[in-house]
C-alpha atoms as a PDB file:
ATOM      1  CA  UNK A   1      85.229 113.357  75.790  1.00  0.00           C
ATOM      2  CA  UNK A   2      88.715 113.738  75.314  1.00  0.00           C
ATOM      3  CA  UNK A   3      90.568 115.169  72.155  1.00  0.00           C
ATOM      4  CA  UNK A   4      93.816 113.770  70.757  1.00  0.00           C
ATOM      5  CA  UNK A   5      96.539 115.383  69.331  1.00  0.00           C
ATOM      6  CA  UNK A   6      96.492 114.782  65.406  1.00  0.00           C
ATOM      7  CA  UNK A   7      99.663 115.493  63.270  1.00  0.00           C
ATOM      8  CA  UNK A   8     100.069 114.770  59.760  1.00  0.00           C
ATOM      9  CA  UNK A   9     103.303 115.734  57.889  1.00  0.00           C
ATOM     10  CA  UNK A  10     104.840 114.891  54.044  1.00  0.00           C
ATOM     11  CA  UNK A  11     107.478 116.280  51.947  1.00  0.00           C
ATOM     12  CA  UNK A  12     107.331 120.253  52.292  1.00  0.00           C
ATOM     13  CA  UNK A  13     104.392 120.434  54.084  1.00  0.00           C
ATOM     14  CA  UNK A  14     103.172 119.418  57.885  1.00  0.00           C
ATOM     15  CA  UNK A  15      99.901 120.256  59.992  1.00  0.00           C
ATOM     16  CA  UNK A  16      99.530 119.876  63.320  1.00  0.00           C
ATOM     17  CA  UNK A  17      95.948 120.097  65.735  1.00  0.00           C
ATOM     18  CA  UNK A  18      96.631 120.076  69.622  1.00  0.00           C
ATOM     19  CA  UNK A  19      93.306 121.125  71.455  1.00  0.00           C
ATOM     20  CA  UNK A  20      94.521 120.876  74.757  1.00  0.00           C
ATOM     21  CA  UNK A  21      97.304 124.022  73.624  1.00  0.00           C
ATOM     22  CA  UNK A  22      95.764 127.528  73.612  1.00  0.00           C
ATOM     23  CA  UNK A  23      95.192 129.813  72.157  1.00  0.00           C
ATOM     24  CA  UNK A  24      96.919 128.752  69.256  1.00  0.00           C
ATOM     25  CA  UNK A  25      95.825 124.980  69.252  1.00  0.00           C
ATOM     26  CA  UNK A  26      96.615 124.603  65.015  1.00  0.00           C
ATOM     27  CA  UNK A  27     100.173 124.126  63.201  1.00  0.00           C
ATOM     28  CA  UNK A  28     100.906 124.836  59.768  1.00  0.00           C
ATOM     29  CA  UNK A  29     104.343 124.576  58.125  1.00  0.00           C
ATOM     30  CA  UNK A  30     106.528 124.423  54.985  1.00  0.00           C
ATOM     31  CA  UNK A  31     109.874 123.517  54.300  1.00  0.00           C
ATOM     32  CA  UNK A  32     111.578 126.474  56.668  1.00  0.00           C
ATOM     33  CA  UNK A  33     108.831 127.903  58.068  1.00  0.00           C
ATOM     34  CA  UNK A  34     105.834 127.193  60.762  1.00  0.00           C
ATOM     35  CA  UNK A  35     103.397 129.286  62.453  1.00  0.00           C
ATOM     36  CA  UNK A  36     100.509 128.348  65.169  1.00  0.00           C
ATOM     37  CA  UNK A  37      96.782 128.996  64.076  1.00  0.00           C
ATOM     38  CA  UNK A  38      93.574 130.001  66.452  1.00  0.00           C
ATOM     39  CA  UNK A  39      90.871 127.724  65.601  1.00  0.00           C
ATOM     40  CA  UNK A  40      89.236 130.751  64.361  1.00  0.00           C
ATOM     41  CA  UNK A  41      91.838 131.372  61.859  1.00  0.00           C
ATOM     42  CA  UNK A  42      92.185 127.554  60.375  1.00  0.00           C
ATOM     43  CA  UNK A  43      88.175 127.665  60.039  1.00  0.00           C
ATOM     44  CA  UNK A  44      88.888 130.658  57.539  1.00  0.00           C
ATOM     45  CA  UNK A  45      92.063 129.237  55.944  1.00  0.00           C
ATOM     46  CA  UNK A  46      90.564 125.867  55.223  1.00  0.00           C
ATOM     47  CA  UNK A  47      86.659 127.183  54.227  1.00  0.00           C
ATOM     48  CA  UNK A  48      89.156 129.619  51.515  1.00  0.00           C
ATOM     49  CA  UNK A  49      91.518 126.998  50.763  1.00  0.00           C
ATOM     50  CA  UNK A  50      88.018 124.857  50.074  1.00  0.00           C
ATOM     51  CA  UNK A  51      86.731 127.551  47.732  1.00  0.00           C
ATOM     52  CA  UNK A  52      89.631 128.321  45.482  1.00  0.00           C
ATOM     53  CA  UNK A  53      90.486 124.209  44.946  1.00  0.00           C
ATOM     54  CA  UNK A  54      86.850 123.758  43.980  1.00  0.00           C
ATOM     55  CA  UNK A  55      87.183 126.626  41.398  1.00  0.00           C
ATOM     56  CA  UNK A  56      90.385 125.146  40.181  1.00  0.00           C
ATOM     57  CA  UNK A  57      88.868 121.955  39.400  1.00  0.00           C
ATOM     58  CA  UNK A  58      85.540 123.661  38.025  1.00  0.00           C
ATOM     59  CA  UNK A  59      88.104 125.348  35.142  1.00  0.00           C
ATOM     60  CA  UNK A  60      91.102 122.592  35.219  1.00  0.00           C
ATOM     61  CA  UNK A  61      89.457 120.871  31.811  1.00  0.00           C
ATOM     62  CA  UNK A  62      88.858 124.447  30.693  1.00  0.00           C
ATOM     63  CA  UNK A  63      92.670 124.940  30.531  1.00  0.00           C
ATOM     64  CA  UNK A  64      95.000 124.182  27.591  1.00  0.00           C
ATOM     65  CA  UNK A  65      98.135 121.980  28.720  1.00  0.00           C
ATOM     66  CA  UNK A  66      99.763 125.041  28.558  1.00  0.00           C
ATOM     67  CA  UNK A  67      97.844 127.724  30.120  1.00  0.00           C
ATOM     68  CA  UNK A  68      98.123 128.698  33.983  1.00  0.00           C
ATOM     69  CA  UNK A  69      95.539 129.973  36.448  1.00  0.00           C
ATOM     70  CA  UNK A  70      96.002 132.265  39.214  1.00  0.00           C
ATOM     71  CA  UNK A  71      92.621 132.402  41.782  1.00  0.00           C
ATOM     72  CA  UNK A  72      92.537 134.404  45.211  1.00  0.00           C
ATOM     73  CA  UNK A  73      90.217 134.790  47.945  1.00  0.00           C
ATOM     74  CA  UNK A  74      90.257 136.947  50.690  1.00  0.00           C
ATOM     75  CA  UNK A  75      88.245 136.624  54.033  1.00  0.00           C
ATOM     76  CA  UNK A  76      88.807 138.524  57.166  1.00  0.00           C
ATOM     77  CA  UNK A  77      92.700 138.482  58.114  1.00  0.00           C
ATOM     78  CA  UNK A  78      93.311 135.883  55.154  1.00  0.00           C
ATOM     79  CA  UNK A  79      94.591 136.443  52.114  1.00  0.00           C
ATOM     80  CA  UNK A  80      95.033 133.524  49.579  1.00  0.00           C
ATOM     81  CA  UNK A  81      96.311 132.586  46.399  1.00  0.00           C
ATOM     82  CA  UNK A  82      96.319 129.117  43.827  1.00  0.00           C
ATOM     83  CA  UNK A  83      98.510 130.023  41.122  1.00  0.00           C
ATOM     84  CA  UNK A  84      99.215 126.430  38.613  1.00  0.00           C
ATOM     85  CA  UNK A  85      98.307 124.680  35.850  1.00  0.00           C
ATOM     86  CA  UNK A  86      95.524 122.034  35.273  1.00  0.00           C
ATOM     87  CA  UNK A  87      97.411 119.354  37.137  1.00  0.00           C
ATOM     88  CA  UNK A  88      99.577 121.261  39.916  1.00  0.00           C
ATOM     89  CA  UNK A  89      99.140 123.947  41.615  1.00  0.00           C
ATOM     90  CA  UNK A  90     100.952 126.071  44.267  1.00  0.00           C
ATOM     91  CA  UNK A  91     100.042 128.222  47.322  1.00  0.00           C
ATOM     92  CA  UNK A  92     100.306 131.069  49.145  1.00  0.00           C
ATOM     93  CA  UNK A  93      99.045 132.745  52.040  1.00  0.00           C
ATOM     94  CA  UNK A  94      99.172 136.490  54.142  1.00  0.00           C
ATOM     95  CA  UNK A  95      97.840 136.055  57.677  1.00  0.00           C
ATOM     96  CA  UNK A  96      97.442 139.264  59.245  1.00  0.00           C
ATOM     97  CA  UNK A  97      95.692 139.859  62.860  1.00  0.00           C
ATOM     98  CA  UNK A  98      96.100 138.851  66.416  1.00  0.00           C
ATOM     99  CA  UNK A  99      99.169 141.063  66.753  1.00  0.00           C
ATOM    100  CA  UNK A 100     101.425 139.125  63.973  1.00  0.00           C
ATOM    101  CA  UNK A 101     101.902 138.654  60.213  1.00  0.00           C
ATOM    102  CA  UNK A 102     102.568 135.708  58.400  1.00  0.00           C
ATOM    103  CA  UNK A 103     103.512 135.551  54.801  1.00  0.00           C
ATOM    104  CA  UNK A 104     104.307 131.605  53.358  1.00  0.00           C
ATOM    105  CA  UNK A 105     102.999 129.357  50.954  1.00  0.00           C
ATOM    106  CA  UNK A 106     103.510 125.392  49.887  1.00  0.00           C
ATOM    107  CA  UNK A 107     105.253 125.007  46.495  1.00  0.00           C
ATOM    108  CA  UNK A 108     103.197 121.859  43.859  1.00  0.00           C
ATOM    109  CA  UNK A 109     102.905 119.318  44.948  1.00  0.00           C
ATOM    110  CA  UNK A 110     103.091 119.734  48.624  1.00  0.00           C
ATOM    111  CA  UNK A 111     100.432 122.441  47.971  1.00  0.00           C
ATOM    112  CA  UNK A 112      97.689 119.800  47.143  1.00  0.00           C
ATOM    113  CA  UNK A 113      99.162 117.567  49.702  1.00  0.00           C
ATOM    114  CA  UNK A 114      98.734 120.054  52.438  1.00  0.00           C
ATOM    115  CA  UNK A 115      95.256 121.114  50.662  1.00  0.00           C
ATOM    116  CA  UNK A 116      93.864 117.434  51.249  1.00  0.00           C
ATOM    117  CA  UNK A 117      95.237 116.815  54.755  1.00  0.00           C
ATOM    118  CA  UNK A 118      93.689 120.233  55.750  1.00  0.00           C
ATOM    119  CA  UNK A 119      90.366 119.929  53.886  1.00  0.00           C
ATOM    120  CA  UNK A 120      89.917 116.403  55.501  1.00  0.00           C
ATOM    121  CA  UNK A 121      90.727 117.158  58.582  1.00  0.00           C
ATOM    122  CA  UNK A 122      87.111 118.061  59.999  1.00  0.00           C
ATOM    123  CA  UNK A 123      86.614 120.836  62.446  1.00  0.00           C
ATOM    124  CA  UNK A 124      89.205 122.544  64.631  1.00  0.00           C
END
């Protein structure tokens, strides 16, 4: 069975899933920055990314108009932040392992954009 490439971009924001390059078969990127992924790693970053949307919108009707949330999560070599209000929300990330560092984020609204390309994405 044969995997195909799958690439899905929008304004500030693109992802990127080529199995047949390895070891870093996953792209991520923002508007001036980009950085390849182990599956390993974009397992982590979407099962965190997964955690801190659903505790955004578990407290989003909890929050006045004008009252902002910050929620983090940290697994392994991730690091991760949702810092908004209870419509829009930003992100930001430190990756830190397999010999490199990463530090980058997704400003609202590509944040949710990126969140729901990633999240639907299925497995690595």
């Amino acid at each position: 069975m044969s995997r195909q490439r799958l690439l899905r971009e929008g304004a500030g924001w693109r992802y990127g899933h080529d199995p047949g390059r390895e070891p870093y078969s996953v792209l991520i990127a923002g508007a001036g920055w980009a950085t390849e992924l182990l599956p390993a790693e974009a397992t982590t970053l979407s099962r965190l990314l997964r955690r801190l949307v659903e505790q955004h919108a578990a407290l989003a009707d909890q929050l006045m108009a004008e009252e902002a949330i910050t929620i983090s999560a940290e697994e392994g070599d991730w690091w991760i932040e949702l810092e908004g209000d209870r419509q829009a929300w930003a992100l930001r990330f430190v990756l830190s392992g397999a010999g490199r560092g990463v530090e980058a984020g997704w400003p609202a609204p590509a944040a949710g954009a990126v969140a729901q390309a990633l999240l639907s994405a299925g497995g690595w």
